[in-house]
N, C-alpha and C. Protein backbone atom coordinates (compact mmCIF):
# COMPACT_ATOMS: atom_id res chain seq x y z
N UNK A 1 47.99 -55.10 25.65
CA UNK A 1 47.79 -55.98 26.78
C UNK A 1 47.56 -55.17 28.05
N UNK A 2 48.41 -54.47 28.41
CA UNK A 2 48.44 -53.33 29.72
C UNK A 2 46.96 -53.07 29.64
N UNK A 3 46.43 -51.85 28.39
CA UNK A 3 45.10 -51.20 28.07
C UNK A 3 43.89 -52.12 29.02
N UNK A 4 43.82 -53.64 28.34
CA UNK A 4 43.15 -53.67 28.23
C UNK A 4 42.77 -54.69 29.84
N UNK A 5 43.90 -54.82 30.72
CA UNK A 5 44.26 -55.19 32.27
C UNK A 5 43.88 -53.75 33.07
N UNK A 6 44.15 -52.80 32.57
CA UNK A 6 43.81 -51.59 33.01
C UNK A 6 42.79 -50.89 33.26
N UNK A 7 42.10 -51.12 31.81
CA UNK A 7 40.42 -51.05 31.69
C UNK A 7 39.28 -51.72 32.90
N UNK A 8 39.51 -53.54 32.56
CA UNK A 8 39.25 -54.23 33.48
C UNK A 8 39.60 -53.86 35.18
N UNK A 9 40.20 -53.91 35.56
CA UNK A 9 40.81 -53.51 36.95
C UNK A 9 40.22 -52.18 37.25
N UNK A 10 39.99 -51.26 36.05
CA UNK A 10 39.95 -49.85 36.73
C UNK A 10 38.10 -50.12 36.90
N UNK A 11 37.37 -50.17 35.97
CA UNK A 11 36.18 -50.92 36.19
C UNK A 11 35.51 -50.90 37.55
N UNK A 12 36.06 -52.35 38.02
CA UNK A 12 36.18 -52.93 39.28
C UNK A 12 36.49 -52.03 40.62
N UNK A 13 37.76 -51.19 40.19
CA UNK A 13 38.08 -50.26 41.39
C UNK A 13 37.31 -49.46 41.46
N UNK A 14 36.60 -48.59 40.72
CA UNK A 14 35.96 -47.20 40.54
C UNK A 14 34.45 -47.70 40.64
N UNK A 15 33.86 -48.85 41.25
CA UNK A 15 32.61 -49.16 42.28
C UNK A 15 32.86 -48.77 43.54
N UNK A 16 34.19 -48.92 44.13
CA UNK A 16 34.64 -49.17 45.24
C UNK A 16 33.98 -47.94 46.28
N UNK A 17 33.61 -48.27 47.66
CA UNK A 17 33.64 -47.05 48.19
C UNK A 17 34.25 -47.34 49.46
N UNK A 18 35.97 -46.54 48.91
CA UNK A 18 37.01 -46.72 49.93
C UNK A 18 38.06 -45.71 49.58
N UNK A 19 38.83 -45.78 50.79
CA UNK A 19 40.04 -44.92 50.60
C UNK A 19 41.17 -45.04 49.24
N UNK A 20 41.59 -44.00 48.69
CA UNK A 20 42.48 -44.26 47.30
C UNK A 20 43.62 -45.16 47.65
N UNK A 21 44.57 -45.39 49.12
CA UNK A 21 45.41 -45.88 49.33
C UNK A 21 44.60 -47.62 49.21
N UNK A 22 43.53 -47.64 49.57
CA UNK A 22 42.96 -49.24 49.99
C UNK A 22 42.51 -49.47 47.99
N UNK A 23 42.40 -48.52 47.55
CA UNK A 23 42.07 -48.67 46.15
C UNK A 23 43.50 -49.15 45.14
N UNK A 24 44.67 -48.09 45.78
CA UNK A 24 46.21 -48.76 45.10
C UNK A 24 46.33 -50.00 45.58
N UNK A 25 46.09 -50.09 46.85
CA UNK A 25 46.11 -51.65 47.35
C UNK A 25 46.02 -52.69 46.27
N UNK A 26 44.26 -52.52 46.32
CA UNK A 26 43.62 -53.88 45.42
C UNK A 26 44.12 -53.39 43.93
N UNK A 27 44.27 -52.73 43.47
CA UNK A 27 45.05 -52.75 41.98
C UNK A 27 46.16 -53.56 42.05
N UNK A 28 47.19 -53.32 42.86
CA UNK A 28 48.04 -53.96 42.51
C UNK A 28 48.49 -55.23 42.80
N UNK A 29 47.27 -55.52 43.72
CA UNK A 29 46.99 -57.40 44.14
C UNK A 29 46.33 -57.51 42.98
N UNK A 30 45.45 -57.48 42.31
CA UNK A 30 44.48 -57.32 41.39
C UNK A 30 45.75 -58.05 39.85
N UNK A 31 46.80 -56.99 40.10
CA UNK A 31 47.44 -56.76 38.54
C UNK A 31 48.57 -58.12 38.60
N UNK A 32 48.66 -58.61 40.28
CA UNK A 32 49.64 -59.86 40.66
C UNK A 32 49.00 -61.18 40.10
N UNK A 33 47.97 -61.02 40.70
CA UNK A 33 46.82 -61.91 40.14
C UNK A 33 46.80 -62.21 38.51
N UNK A 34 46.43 -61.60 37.97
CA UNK A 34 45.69 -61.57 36.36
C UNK A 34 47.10 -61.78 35.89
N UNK A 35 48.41 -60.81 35.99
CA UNK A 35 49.32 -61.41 35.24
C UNK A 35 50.25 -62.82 35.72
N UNK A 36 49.66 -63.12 36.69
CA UNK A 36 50.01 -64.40 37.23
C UNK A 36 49.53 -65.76 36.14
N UNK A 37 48.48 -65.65 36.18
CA UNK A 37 47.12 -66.03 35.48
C UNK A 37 47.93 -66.01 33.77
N UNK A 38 47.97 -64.95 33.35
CA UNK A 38 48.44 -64.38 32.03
C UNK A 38 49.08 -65.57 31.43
N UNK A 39 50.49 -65.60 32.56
CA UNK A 39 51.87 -66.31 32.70
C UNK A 39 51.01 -67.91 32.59
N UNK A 40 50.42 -68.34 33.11
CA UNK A 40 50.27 -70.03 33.47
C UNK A 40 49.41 -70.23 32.01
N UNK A 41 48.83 -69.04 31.45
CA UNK A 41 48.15 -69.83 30.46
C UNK A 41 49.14 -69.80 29.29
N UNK A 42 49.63 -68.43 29.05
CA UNK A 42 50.94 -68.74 27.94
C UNK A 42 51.84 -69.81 27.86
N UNK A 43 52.46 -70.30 29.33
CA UNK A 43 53.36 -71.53 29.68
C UNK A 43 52.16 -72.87 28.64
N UNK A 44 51.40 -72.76 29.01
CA UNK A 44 50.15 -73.76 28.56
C UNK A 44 50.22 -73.69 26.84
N UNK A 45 50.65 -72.54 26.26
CA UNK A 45 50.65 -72.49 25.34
C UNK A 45 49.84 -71.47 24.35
N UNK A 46 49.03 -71.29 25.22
CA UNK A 46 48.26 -70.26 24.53
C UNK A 46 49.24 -68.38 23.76
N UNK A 47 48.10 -68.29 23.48
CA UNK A 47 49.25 -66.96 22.56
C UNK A 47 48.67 -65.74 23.64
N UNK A 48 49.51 -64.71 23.26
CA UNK A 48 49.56 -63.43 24.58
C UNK A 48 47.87 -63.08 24.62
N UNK A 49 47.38 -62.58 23.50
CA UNK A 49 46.08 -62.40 23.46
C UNK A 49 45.33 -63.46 23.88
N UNK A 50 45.07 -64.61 23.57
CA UNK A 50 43.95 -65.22 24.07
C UNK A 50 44.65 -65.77 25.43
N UNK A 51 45.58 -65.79 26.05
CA UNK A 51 45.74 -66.01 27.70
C UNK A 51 45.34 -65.04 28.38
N UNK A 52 45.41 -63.33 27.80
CA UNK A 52 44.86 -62.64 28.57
C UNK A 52 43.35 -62.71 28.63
N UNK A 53 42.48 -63.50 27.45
CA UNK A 53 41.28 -63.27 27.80
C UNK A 53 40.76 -64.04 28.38
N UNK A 54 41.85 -65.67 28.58
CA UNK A 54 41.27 -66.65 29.22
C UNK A 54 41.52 -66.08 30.71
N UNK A 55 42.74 -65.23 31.24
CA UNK A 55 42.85 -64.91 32.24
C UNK A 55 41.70 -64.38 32.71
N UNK A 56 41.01 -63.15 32.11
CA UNK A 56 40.45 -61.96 32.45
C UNK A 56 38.81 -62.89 32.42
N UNK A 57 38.97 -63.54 31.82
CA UNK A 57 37.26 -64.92 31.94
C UNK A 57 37.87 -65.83 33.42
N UNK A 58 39.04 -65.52 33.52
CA UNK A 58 39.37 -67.16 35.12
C UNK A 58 38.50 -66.16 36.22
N UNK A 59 38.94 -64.60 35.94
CA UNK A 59 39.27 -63.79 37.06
C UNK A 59 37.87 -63.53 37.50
N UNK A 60 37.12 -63.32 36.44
CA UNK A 60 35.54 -62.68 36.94
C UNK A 60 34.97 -61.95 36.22
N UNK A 61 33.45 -61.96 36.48
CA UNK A 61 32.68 -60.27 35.72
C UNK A 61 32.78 -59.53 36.88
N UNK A 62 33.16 -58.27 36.13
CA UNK A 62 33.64 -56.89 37.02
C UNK A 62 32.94 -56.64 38.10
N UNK A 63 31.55 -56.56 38.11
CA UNK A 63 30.61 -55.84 38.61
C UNK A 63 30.54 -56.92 40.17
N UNK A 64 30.40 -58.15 39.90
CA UNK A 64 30.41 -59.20 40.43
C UNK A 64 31.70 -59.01 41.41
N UNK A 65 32.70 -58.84 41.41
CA UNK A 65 33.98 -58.41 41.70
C UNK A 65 33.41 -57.43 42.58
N UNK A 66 33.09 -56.39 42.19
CA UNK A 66 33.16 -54.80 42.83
C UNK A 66 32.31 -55.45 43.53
N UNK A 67 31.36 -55.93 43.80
CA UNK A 67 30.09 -56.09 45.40
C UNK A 67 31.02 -57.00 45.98
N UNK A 68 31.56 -57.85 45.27
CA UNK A 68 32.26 -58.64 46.87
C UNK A 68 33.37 -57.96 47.57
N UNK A 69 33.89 -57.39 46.86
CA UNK A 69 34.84 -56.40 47.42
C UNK A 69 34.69 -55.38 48.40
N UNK A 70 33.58 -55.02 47.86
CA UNK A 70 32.33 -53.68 48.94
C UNK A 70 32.01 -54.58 50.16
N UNK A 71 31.74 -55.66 49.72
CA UNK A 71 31.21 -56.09 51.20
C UNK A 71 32.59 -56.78 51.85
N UNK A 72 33.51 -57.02 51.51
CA UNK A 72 34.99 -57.48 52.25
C UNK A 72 35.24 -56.22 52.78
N UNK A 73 35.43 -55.32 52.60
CA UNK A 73 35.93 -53.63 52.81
C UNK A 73 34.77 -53.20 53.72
N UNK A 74 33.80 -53.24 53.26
CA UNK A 74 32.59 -52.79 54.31
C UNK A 74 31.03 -53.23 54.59
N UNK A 75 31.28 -54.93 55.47
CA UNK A 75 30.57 -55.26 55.52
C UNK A 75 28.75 -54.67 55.56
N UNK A 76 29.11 -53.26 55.85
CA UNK A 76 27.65 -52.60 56.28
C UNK A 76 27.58 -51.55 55.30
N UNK A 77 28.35 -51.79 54.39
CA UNK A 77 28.12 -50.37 53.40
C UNK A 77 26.33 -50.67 52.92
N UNK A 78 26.33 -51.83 52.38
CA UNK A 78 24.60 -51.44 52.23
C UNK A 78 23.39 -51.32 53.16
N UNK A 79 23.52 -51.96 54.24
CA UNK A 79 23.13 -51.55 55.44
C UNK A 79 22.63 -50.04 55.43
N UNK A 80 24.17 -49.37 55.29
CA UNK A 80 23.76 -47.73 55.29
C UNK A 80 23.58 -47.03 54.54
N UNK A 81 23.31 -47.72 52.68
CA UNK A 81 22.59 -47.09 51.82
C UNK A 81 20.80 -47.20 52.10
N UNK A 82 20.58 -48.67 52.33
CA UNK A 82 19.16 -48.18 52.93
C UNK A 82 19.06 -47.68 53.57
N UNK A 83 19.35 -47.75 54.76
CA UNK A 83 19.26 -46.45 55.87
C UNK A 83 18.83 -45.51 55.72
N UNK A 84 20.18 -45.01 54.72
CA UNK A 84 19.86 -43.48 54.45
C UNK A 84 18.86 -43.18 53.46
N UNK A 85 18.63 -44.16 52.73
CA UNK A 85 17.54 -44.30 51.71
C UNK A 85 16.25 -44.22 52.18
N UNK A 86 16.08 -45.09 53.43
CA UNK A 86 14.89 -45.19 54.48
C UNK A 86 14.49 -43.68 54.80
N UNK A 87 16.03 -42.81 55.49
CA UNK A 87 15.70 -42.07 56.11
C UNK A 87 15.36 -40.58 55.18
N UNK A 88 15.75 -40.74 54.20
CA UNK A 88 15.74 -39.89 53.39
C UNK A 88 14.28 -39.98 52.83
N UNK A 89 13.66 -41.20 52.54
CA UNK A 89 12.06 -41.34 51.77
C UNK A 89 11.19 -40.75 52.98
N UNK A 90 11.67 -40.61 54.41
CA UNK A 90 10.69 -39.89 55.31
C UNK A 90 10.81 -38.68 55.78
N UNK A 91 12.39 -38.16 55.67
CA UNK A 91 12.32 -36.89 55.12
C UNK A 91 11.50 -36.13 54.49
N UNK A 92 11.60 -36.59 52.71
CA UNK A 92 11.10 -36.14 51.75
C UNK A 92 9.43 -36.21 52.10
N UNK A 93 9.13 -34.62 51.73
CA UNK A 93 7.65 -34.76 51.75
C UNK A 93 6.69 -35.17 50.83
């Protein structure tokens, strides 16, 4: 169960482009969340395994996750990948 909350979450974090303390942050809101989640579907009845996957399907696709997160954390982070993308294609000769 841990593995596979771990996997997921780490995923998600390791898009991030932020400080490691703002990265422990959202892990462990992240891990409040999902085993919150875990808990309401087992109460429901479900068995440990399939609440975690109904959890980990409530919670999101990863990737999907990691851009909204990027843009909560830094509204202009893509802003300044083109940028530099811009500025870099006129650089380059």
């Amino acid at each position: 169960m841990e593995s596979t909350i771990e996997a997921y979450i780490h995923k998600i974090v390791s898009e991030l482009h932020c400080g490691e303390e703002e990265k422990k942050d959202m892990i462990d809101e992240m891990k409040d969340h999902l085993y919150l989640l875990i808990q309401e579907y087992k109460e429901d009845g479900y068995s440990n395994e399939v609440a975690i996957n109904k959890a980990l399907e409530t919670f999101g696709e990863q990737k999907q996750l990691a851009r909204g997160l990027q843009t909560s954390i830094s509204p202009f982070h893509k802003l300044c990948k083109i940028t530099t993308g811009i500025f870099f294609g006129l650089y380059v000769p």
